[in-house]
Protein backbone atom coordinates (compact mmCIF):
# COMPACT_ATOMS: atom_id res chain seq x y z
CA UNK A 1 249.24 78.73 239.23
CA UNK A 2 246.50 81.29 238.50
CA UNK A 3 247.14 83.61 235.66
CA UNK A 4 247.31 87.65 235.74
CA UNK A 5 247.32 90.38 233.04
CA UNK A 6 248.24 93.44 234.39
CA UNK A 7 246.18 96.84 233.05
CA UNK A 8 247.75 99.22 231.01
CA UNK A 9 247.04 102.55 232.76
CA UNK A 10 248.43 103.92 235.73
CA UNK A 11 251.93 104.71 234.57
CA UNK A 12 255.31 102.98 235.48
CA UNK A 13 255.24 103.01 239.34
CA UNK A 14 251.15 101.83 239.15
CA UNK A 15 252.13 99.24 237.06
CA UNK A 16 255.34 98.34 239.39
CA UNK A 17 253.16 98.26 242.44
CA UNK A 18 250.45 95.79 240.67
CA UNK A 19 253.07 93.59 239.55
CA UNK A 20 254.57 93.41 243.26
CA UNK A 21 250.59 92.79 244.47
CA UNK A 22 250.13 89.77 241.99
CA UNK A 23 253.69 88.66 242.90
CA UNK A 24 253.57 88.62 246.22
CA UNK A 25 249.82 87.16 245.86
CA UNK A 26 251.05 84.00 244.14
CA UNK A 27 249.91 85.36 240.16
CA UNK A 28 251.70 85.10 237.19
CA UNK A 29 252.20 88.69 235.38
CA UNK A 30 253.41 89.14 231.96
CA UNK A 31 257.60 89.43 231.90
CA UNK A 32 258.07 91.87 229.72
CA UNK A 33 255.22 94.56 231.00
CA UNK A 34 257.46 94.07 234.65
CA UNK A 35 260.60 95.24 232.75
CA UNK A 36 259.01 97.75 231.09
CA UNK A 37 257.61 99.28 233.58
CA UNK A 38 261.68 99.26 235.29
CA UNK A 39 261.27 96.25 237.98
CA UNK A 40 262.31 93.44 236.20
CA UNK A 41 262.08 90.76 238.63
CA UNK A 42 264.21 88.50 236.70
CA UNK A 43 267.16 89.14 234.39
CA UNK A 44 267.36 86.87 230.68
CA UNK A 45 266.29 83.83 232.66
CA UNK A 46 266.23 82.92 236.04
CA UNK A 47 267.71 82.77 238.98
CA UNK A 48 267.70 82.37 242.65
CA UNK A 49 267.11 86.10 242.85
CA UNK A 50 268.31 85.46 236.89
CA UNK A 51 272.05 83.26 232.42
CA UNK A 52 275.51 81.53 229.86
CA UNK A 53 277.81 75.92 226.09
CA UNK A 54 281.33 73.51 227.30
CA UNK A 55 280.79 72.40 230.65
CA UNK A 56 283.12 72.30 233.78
CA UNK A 57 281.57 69.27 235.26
CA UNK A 58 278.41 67.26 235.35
CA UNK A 59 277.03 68.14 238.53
CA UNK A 60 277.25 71.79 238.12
CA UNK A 61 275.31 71.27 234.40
CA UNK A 62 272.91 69.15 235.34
CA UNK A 63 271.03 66.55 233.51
CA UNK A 64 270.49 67.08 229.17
CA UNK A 65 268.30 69.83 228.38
CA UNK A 66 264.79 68.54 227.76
CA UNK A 67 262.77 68.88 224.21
CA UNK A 68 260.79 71.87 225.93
CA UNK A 69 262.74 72.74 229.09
CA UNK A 70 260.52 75.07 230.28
CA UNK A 71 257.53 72.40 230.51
CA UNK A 72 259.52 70.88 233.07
CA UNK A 73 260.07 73.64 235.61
CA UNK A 74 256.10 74.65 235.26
CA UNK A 75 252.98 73.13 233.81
CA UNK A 76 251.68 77.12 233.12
CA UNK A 77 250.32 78.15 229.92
CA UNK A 78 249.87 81.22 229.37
CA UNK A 79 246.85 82.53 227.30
CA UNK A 80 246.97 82.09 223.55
CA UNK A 81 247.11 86.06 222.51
CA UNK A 82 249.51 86.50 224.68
CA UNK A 83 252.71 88.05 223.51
CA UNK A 84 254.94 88.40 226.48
CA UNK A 85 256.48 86.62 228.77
CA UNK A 86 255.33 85.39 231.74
CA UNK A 87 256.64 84.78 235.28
CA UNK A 88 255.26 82.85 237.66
CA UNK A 89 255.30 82.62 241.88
CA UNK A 90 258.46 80.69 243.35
CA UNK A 91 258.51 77.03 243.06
CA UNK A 92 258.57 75.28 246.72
CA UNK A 93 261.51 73.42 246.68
CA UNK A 94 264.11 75.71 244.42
CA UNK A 95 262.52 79.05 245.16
CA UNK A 96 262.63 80.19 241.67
CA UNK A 97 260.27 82.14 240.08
CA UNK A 98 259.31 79.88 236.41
CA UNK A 99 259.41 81.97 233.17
CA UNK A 100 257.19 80.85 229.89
CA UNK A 101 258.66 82.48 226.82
CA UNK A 102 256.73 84.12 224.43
CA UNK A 103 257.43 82.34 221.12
CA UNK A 104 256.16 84.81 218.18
CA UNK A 105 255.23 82.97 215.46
CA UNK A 106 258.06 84.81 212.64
CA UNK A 107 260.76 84.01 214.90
CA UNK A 108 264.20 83.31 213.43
CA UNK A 109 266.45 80.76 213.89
CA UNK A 110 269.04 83.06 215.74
CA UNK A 111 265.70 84.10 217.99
CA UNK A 112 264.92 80.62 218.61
CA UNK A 113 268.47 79.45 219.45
CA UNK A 114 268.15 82.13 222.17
CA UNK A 115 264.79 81.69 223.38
CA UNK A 116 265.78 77.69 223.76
CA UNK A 117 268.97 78.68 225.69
CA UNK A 118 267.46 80.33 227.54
CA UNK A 119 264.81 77.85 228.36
CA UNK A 120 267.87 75.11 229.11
CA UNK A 121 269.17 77.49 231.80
CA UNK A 122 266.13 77.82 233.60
CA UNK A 123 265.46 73.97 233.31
CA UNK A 124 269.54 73.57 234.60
CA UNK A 125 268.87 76.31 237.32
CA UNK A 126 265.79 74.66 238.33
CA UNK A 127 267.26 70.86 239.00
CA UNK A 128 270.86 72.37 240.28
CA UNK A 129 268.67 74.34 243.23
CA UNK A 130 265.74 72.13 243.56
CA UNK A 131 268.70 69.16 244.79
CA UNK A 132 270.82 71.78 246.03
CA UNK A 133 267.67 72.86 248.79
CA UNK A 134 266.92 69.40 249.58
CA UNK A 135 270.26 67.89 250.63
CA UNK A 136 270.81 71.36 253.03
CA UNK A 137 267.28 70.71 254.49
CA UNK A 138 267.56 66.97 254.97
CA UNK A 139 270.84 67.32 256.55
CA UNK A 140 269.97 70.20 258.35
CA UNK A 141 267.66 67.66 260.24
CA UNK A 142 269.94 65.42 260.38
CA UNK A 143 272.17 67.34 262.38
CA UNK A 144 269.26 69.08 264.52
CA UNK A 145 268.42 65.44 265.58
CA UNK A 146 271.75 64.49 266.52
CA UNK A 147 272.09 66.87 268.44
CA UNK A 148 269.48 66.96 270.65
CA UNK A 149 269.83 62.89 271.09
CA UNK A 150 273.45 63.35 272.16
CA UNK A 151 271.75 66.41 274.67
CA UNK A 152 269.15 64.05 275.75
CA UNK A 153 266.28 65.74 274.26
CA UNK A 154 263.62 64.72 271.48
CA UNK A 155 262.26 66.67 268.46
CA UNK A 156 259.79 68.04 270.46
CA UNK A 157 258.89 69.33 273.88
CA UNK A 158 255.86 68.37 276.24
CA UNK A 159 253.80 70.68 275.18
CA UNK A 160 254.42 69.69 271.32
CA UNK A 161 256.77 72.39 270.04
CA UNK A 162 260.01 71.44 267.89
CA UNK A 163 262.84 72.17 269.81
CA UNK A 164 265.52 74.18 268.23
CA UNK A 165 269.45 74.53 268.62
CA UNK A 166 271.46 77.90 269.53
CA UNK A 167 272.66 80.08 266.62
CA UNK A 168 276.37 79.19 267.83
CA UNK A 169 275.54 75.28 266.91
CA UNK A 170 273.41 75.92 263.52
CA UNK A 171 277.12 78.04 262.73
CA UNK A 172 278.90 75.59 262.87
CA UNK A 173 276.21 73.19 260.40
CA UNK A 174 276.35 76.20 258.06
CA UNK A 175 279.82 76.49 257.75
CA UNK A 176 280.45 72.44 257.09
CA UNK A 177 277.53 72.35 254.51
CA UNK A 178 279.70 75.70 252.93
CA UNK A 179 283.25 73.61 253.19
CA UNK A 180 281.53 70.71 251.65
CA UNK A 181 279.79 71.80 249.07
CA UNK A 182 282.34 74.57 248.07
CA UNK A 183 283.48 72.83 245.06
CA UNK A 184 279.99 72.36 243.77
CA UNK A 185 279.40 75.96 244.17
CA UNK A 186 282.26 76.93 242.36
CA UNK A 187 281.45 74.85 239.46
CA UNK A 188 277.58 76.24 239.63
CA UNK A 189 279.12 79.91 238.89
CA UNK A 190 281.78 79.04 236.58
CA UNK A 191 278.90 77.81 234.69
CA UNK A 192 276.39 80.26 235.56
CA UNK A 193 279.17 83.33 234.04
CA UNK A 194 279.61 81.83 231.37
CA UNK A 195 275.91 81.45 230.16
CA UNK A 196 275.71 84.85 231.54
CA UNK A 197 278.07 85.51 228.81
CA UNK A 198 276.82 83.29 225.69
CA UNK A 199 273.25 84.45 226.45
CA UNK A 200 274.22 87.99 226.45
CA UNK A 201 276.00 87.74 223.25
CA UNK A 202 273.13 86.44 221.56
CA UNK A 203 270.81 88.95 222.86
CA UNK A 204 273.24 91.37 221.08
CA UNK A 205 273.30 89.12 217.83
CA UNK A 206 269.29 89.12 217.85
CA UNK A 207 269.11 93.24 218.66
CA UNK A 208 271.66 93.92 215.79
CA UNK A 209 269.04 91.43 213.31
CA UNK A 210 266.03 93.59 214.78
CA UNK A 211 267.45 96.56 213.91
CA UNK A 212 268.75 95.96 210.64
CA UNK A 213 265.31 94.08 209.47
CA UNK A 214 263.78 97.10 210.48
CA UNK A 215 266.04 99.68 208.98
CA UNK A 216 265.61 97.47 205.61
CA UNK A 217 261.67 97.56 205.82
CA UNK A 218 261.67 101.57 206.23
CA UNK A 219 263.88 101.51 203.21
CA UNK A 220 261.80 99.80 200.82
CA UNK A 221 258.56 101.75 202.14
CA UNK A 222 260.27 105.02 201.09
């Protein structure tokens, strides 16, 4: 994973369309110049395209959150001065973009509790989708194969292309993976709102300490 810092000048839609360039060009850019700039690519942690304690069952959780959670999902570190957040390309398997907070070095305990909730969802997101992509694409194949044994036919032509089923066969695949798995999915978003939720309120908790730190710092320089 290569790091990039993206310039300063250039105004909001420059800085948007350099972000998109390193994106799409497999870079890491810092988190919170993206969401400045108004094209946050991810919301307070990540998802397959973003956040929420109790559980509704183990295999939407996951596994125990990790001493540093976000070690797990990417081996990035971002450069020592750095003060933002970075995010880094998709991983191959879950297709999630990693995150590496930005851990100033005054933060507070409500800060930290955040931060490291934040860094269990992403490690949570990471294993549910990381399994979740490999049991659709190994039984994907599974099905592909069977299929074209009970047609006759092997994985691959003469000339040494795969063969492929109709879209009216991979339907019905798509919609017994969906039945099967519907529980699980269920479970993943009961889970998913309510981190949604808990992360959110603690985002509000840590803006409300910002604010009043602040407003008690211009009082005693008056």
């Amino acid at each position: 994973m290569l790091a990039g810092k993206l310039p300063g000048t250039g105004g909001p839609a420059r800085l948007r369309l350099l972000a998109s360039e390193r994106l799409s060009a497999g870079k890491t850019v810092p988190h919170s110049r993206v969401k400045a700039a108004g094209n946050c690519c991810c919301c307070c942690c990540c998802r397959p395209e973003t956040l929420l304690g109790k559980c509704y069952s183990t295999a939407a959780r996951g596994p125990e959150r990790p001493r540093e959670a976000d070690e797990k999902v990417s081996s990035f570190k971002p450069p020592v001065d750095s003060h933002f957040d970075w995010i880094g390309p998709p991983d191959r398997v879950s297709n999630l973009r990693p995150i590496k907070f930005y851990v100033p070095k005054n933060e507070t305990k409500l800060e930290q509790r955040l931060r490291k909730m934040r860094q269990e969802t992403q490690y949570w997101n990471q294993h549910f989708w990381s399994n979740q992509n490999l049991t659709f694409n190994k039984e994907k194949d599974q099905f592909v194969q069977s299929r074209l044994q009970a047609k006759g036919m092997e994985l691959r032509d003469e000339d040494g292309r795969k063969n492929t089923l109709g879209a009216e066969e991979m339907a019905e695949f798509y919609k017994n993976f969906l039945s099967k798995n519907h529980k699980k999915h269920e479970n993943y978003n009961k889970e998913w709102y309510r981190r949604n939720f808990t992360i959110t309120w603690w985002m509000g908790q840590v803006f409300l300490q910002r604010a009043w730190r602040k407003l008690r710092w211009r009082k005693e320089t008056r």
